[in-house]
C-alpha atoms as a PDB file:
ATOM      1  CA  UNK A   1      39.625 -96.979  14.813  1.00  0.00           C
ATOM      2  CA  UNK A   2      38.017 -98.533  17.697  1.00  0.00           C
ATOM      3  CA  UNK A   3      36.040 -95.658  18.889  1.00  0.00           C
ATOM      4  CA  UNK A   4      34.767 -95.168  15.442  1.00  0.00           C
ATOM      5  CA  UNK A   5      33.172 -98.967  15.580  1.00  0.00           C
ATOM      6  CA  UNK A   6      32.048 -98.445  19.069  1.00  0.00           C
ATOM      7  CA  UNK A   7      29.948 -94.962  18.099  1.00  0.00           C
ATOM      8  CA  UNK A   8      26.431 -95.633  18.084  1.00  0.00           C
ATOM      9  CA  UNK A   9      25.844 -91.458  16.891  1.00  0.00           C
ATOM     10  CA  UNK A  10      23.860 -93.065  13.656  1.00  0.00           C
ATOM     11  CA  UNK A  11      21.689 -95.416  15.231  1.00  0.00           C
ATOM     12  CA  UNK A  12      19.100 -93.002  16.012  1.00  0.00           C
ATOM     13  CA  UNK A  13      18.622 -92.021  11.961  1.00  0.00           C
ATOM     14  CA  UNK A  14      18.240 -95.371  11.270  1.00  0.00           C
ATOM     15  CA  UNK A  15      15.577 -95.843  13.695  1.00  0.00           C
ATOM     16  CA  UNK A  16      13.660 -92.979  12.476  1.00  0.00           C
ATOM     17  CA  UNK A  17      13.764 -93.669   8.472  1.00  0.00           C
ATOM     18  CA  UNK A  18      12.481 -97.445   9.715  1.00  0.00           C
ATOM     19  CA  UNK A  19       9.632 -95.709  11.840  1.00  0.00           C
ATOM     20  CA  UNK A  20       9.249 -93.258   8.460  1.00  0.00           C
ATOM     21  CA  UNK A  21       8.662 -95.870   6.139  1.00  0.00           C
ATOM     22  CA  UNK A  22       6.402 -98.137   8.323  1.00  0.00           C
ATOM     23  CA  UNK A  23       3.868 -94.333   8.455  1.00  0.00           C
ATOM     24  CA  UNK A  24       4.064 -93.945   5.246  1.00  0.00           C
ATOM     25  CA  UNK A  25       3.682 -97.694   4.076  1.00  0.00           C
ATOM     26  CA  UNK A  26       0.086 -97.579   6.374  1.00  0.00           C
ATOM     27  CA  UNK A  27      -0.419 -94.008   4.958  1.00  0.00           C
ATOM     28  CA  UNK A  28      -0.622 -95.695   1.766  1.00  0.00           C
ATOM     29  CA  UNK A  29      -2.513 -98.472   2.468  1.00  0.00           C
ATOM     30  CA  UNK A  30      -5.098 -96.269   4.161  1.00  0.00           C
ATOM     31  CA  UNK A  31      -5.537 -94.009   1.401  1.00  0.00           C
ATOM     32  CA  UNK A  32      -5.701 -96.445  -1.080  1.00  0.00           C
ATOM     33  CA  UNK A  33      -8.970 -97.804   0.682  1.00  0.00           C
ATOM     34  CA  UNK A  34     -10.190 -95.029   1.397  1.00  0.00           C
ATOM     35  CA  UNK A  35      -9.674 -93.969  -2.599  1.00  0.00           C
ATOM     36  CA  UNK A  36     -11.489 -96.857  -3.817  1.00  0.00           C
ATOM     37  CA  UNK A  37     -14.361 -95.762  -1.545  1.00  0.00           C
ATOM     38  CA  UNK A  38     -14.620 -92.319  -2.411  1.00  0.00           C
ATOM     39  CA  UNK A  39     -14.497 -93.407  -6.252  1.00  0.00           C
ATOM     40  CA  UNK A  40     -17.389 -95.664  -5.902  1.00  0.00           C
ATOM     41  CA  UNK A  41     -19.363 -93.063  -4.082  1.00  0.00           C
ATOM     42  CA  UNK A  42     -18.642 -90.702  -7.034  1.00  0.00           C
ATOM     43  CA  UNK A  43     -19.554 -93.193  -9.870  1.00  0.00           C
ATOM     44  CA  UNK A  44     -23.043 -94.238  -8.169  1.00  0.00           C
ATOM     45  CA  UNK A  45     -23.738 -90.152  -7.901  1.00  0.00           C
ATOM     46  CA  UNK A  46     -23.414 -89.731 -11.995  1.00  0.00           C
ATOM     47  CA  UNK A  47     -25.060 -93.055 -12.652  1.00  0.00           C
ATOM     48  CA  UNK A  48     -28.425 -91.638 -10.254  1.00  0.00           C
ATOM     49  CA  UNK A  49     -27.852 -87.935 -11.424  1.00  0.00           C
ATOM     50  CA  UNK A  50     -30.930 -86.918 -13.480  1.00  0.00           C
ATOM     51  CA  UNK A  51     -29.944 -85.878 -16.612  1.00  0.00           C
END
């Protein structure tokens, strides 16, 4: 029993779903502003495209 509360074999998973999770959280938030960009740019070409 003690050597299974002194194992430390998980820790490293743990550290990379927390380092997973902050890339994808800044992933989001990147292409979320980046989205709203694109979509403006892509309105203001129908509004000026000559019919």
């Amino acid at each position: 029993m003690k050597k299974f509360l002194v194992c430390e074999d998980g820790q490293g998973l743990g550290e990379y779903a927390l380092i997973l999770s902050l890339i994808a959280v800044v992933a989001l938030l990147a292409v979320t502003g980046v989205g709203e960009e694109i979509l403006a740019f892509f309105e203001r070409v129908i509004t000026t495209w000559p019919s």
